[in-house]
PDB file of N, CA and C in Angstrom:
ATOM      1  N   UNK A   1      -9.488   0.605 -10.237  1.00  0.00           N
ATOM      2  CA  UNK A   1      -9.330  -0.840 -10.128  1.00  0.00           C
ATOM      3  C   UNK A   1     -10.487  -1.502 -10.865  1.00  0.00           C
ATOM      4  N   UNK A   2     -10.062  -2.506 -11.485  1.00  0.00           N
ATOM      5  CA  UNK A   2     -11.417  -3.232 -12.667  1.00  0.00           C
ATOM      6  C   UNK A   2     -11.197  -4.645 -12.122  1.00  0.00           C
ATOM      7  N   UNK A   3     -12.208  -5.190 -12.017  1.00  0.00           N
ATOM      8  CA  UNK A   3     -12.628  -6.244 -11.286  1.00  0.00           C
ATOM      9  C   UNK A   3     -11.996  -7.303 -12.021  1.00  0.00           C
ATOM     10  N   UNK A   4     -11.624  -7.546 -13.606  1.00  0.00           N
ATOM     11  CA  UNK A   4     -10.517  -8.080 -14.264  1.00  0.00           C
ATOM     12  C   UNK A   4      -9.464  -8.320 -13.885  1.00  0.00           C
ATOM     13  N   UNK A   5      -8.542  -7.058 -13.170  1.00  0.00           N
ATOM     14  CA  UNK A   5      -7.371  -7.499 -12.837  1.00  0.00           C
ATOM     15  C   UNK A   5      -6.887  -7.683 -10.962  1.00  0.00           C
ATOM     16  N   UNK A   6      -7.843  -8.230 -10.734  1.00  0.00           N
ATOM     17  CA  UNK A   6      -8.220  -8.740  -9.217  1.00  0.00           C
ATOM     18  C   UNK A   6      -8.135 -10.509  -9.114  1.00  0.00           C
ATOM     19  N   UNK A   7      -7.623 -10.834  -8.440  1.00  0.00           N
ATOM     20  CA  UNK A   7      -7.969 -12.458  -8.644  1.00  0.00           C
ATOM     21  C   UNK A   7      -7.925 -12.618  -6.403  1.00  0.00           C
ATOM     22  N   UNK A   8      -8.870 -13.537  -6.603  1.00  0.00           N
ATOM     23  CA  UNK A   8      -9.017 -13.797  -5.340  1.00  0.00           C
ATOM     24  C   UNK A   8      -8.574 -15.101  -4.669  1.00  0.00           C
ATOM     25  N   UNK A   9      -7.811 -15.459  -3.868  1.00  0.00           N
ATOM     26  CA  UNK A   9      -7.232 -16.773  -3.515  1.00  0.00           C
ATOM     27  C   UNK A   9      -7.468 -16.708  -1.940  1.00  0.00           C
ATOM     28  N   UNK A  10      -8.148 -17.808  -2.075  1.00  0.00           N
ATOM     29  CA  UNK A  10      -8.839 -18.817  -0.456  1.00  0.00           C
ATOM     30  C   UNK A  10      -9.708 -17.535  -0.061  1.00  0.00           C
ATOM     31  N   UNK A  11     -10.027 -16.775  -1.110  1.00  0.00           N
ATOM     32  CA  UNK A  11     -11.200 -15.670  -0.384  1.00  0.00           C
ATOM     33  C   UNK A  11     -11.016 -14.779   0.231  1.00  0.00           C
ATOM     34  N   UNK A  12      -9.618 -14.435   0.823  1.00  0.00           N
ATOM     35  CA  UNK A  12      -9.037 -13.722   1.447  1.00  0.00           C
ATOM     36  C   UNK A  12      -7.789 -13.133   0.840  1.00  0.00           C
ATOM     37  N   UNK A  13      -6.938 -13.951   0.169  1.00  0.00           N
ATOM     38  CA  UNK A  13      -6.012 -13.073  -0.559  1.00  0.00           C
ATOM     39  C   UNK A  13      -6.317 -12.808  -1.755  1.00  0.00           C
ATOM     40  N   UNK A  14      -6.055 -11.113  -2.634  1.00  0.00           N
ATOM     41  CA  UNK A  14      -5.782 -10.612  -3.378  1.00  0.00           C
ATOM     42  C   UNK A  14      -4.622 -10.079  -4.364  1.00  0.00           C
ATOM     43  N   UNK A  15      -4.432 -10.390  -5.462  1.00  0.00           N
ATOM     44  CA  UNK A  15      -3.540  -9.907  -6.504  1.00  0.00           C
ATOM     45  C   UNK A  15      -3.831  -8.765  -7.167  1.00  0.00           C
ATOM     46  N   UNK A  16      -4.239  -7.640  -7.191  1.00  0.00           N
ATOM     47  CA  UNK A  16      -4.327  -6.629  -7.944  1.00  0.00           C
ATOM     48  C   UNK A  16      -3.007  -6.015  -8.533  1.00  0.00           C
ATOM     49  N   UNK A  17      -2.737  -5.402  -9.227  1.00  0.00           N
ATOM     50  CA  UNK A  17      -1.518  -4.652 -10.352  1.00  0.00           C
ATOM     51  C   UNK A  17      -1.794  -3.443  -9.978  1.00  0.00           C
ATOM     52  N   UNK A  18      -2.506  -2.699  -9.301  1.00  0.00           N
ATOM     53  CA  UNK A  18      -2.685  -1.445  -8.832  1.00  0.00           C
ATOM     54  C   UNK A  18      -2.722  -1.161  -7.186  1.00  0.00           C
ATOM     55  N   UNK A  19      -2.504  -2.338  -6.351  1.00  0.00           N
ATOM     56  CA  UNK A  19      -2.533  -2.213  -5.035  1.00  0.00           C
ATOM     57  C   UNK A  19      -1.416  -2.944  -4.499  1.00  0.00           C
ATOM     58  N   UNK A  20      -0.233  -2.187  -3.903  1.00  0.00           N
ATOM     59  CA  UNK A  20       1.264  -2.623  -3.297  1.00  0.00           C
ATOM     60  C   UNK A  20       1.848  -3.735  -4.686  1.00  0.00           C
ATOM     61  N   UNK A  21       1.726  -2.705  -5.698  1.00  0.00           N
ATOM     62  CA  UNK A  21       2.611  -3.064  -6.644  1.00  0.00           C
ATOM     63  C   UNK A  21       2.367  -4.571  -7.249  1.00  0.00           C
ATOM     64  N   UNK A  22       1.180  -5.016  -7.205  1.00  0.00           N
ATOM     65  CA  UNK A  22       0.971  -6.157  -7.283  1.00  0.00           C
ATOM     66  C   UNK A  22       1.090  -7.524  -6.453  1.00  0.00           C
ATOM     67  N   UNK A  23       1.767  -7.085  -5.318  1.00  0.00           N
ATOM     68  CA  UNK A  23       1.810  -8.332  -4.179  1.00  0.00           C
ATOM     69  C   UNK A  23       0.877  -8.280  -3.689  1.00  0.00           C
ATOM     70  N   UNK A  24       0.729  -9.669  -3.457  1.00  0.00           N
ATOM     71  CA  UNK A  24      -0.397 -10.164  -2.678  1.00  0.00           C
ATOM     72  C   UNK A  24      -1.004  -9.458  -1.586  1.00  0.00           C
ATOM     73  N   UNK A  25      -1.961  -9.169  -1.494  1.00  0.00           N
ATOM     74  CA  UNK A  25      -2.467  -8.490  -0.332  1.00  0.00           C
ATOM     75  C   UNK A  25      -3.597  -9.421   0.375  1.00  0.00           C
ATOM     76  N   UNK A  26      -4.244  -9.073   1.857  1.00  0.00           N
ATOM     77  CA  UNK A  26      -5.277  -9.174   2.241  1.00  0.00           C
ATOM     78  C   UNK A  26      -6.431  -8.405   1.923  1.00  0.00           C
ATOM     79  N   UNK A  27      -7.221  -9.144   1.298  1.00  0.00           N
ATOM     80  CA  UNK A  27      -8.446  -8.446   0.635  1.00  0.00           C
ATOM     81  C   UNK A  27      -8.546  -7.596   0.164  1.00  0.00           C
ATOM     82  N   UNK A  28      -7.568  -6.698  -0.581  1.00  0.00           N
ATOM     83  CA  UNK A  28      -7.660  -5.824  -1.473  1.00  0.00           C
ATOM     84  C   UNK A  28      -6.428  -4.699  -0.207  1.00  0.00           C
ATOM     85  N   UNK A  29      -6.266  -4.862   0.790  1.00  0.00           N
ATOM     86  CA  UNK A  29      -5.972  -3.887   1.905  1.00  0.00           C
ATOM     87  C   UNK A  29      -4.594  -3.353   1.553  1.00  0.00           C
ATOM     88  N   UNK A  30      -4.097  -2.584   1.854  1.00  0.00           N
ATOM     89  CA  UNK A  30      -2.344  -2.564   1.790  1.00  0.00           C
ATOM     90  C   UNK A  30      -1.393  -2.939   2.923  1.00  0.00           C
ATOM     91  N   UNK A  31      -2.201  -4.481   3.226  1.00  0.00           N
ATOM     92  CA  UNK A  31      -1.193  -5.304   3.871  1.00  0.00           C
ATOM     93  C   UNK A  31      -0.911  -6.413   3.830  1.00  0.00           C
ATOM     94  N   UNK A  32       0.430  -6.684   3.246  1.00  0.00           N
ATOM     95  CA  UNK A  32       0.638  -7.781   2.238  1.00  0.00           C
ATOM     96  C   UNK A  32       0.838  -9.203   3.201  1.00  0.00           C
ATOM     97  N   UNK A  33       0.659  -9.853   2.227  1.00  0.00           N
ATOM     98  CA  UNK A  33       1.155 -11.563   3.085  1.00  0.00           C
ATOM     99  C   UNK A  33       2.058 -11.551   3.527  1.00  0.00           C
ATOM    100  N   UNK A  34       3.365 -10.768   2.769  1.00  0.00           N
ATOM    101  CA  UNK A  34       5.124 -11.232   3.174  1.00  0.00           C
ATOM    102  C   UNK A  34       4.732 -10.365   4.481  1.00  0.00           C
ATOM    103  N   UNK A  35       3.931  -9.142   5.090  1.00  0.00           N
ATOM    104  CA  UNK A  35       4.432  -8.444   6.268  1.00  0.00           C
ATOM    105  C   UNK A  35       3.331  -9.380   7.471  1.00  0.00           C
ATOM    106  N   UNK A  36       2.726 -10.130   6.750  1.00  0.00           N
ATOM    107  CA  UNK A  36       1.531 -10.591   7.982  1.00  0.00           C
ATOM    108  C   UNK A  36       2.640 -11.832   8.051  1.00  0.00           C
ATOM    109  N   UNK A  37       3.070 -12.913   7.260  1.00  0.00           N
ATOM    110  CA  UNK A  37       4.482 -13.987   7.356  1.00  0.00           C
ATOM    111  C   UNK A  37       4.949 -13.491   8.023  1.00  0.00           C
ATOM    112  N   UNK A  38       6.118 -12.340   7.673  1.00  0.00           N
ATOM    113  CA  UNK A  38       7.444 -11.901   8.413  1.00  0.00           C
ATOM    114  C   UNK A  38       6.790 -11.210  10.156  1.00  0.00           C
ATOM    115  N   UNK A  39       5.519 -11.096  10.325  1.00  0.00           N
ATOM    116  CA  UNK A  39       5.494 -11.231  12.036  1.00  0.00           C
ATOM    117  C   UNK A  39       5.270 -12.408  12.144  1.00  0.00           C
ATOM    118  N   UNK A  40       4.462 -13.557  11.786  1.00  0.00           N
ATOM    119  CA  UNK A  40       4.568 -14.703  12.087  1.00  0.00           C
ATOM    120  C   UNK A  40       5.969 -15.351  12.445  1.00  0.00           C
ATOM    121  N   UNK A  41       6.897 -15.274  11.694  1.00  0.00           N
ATOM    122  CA  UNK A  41       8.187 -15.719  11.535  1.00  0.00           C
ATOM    123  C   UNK A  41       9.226 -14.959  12.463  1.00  0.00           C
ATOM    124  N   UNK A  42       9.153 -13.540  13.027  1.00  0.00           N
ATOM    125  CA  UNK A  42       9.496 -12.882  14.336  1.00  0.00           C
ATOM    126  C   UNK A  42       8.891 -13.508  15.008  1.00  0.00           C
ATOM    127  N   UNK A  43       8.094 -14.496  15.635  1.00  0.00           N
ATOM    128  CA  UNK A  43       7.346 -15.042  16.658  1.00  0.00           C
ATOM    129  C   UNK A  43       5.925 -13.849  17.075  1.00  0.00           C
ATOM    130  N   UNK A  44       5.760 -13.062  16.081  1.00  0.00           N
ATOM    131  CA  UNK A  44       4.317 -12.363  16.816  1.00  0.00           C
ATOM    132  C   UNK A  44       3.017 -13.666  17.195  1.00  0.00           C
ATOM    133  N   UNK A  45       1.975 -13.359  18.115  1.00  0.00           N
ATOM    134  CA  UNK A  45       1.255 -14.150  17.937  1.00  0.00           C
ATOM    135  C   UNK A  45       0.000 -13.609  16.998  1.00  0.00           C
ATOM    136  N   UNK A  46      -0.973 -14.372  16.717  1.00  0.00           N
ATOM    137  CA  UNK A  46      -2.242 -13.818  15.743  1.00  0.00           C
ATOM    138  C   UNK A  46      -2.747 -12.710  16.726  1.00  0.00           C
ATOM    139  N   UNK A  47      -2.820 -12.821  18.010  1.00  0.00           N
ATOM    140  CA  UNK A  47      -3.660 -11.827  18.554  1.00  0.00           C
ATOM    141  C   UNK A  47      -2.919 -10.709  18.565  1.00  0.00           C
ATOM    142  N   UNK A  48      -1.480 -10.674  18.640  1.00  0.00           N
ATOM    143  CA  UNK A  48      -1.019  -9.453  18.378  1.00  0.00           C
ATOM    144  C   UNK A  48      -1.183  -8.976  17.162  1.00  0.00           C
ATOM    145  N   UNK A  49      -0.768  -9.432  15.799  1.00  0.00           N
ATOM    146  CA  UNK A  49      -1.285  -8.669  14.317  1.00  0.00           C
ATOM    147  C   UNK A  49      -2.471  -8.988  14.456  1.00  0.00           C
ATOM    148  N   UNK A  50      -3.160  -9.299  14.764  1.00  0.00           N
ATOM    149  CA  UNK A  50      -4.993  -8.436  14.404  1.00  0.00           C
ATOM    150  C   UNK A  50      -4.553  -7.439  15.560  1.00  0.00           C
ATOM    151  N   UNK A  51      -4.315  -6.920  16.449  1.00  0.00           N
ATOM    152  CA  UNK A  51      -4.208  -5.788  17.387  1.00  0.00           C
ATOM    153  C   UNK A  51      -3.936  -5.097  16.531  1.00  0.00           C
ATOM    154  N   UNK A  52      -2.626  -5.412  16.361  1.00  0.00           N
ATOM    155  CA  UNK A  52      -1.972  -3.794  15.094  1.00  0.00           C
ATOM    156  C   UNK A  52      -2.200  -3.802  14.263  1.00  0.00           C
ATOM    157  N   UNK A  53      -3.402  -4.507  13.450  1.00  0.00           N
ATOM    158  CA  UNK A  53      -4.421  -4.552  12.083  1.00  0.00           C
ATOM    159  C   UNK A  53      -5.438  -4.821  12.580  1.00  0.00           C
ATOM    160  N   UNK A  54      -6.102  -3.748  12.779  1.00  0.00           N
ATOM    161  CA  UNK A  54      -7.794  -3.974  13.376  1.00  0.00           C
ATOM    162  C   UNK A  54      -8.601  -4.401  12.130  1.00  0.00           C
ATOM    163  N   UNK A  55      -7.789  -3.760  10.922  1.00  0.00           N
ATOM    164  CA  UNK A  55      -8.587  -4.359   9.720  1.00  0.00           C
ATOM    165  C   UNK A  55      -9.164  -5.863   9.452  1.00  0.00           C
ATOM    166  N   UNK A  56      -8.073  -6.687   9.995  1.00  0.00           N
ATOM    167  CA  UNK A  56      -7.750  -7.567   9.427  1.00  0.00           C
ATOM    168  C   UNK A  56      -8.858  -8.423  10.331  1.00  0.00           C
ATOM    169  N   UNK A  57      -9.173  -9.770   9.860  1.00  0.00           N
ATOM    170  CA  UNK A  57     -10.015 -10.620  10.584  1.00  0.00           C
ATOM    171  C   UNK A  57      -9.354 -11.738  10.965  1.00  0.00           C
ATOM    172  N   UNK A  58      -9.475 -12.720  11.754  1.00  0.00           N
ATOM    173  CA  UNK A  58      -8.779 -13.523  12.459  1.00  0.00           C
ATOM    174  C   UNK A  58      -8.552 -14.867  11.427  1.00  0.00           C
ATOM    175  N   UNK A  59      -9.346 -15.004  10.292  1.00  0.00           N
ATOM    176  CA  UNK A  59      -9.684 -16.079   8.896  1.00  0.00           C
ATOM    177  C   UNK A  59      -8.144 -15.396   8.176  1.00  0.00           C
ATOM    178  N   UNK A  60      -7.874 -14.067   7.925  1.00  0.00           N
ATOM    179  CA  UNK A  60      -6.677 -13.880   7.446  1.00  0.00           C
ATOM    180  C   UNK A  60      -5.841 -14.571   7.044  1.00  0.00           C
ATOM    181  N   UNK A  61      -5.155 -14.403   8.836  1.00  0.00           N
ATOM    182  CA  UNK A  61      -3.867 -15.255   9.241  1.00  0.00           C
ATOM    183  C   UNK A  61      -3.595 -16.719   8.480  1.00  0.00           C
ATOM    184  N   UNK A  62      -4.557 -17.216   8.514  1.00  0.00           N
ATOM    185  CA  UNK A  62      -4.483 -18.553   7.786  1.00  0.00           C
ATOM    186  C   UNK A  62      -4.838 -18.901   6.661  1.00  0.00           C
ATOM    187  N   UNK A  63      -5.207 -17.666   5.929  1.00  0.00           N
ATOM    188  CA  UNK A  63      -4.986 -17.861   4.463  1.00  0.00           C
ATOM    189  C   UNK A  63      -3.831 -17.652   4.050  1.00  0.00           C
ATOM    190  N   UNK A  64      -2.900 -16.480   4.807  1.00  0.00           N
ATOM    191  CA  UNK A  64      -1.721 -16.048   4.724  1.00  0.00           C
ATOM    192  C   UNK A  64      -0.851 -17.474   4.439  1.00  0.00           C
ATOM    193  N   UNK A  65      -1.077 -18.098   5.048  1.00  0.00           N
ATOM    194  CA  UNK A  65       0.129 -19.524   5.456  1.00  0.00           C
ATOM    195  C   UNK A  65      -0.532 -20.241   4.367  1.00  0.00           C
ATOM    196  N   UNK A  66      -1.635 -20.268   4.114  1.00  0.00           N
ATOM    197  CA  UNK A  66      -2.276 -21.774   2.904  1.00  0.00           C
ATOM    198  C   UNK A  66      -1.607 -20.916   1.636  1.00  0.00           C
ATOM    199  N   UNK A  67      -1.311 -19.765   1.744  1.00  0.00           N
ATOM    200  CA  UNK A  67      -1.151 -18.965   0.206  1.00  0.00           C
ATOM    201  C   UNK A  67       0.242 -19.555  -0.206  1.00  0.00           C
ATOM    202  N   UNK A  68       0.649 -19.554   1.182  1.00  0.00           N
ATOM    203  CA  UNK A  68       2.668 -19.592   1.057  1.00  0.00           C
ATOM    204  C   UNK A  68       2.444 -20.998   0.473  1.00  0.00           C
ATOM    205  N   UNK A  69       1.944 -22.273   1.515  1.00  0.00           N
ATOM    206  CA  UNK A  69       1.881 -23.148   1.180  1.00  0.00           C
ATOM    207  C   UNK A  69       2.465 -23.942  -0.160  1.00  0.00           C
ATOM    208  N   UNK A  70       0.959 -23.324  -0.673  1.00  0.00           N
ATOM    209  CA  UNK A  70       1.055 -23.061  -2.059  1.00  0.00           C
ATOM    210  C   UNK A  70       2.323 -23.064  -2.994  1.00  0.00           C
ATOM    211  N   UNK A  71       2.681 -21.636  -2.659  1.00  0.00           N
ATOM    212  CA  UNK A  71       3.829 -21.273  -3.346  1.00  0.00           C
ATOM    213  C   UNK A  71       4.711 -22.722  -3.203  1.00  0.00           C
ATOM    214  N   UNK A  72       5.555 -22.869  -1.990  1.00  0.00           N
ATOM    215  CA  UNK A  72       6.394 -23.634  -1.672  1.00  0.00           C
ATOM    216  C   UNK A  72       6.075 -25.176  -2.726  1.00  0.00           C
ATOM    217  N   UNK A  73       4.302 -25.751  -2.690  1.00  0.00           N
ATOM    218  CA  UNK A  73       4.638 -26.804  -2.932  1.00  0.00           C
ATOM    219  C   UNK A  73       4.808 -26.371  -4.705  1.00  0.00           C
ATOM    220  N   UNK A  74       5.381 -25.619  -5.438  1.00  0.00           N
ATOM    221  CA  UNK A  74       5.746 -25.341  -6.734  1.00  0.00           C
ATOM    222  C   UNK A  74       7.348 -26.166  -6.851  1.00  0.00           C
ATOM    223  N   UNK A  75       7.301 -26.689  -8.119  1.00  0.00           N
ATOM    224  CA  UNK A  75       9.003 -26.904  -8.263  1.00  0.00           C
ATOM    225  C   UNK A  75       9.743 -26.105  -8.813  1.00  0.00           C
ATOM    226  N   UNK A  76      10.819 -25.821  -8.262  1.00  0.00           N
ATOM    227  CA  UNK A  76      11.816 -24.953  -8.690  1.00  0.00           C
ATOM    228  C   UNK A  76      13.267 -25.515  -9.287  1.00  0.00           C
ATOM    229  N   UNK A  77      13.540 -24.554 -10.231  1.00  0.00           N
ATOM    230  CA  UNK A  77      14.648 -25.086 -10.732  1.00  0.00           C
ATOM    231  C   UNK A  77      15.948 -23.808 -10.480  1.00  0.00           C
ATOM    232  N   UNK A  78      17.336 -24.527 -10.423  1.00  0.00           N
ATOM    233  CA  UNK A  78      18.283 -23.685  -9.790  1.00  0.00           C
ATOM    234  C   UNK A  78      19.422 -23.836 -10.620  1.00  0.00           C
ATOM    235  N   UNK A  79      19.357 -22.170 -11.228  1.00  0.00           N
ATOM    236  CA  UNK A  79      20.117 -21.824 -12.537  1.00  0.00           C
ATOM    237  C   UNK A  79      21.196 -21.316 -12.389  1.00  0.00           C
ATOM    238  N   UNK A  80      22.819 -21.966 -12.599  1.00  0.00           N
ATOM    239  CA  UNK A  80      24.157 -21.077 -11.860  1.00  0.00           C
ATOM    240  C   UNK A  80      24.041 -19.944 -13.042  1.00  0.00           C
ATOM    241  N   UNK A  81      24.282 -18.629 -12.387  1.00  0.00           N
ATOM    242  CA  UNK A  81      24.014 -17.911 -13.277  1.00  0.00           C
ATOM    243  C   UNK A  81      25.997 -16.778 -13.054  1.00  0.00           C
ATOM    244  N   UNK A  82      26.378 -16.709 -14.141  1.00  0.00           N
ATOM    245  CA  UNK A  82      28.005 -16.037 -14.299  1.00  0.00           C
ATOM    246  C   UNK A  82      28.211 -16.053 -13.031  1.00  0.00           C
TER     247      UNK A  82
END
């Protein structure tokens, strides 16, 4: 991993091309935003994923959601495709 193809967002999330295929991760870890979201979105609470990610720090969680944020406030365009 070369410190080039790393980019760091809100300090907590990571993009690397060599770690879970390039999705976003927490801090370099192999646990991505969409799986820390998709317990949010099952109703887990934070204290349960930091339980079953001891890795993880409690600042995480809420970069996780400012990352999506993000994404969402992008405009999209919707292409009928055949």
């Amino acid at each position: 991993m070369t410190l080039e193809n790393v980019r760091y967002l809100y300090g907590r999330v990571s993009i690397d091309p060599d770690v879970c295929n390039g999705k976003p991760t927490i801090r370099g870890k192999r646990i991505t935003v969409h799986t820390i979201l998709d317990y949010l979105g099952a109703g887990e609470s934070v204290s349960e994923i930091l339980r079953q990610h001891p890795s993880l720090e409690a600042d995480d969680i809420p970069a996780c959601l400012a990352f999506a944020s993000r994404l969402m406030d992008q405009r999209y365009t919707l292409r009928k495709i055949a």
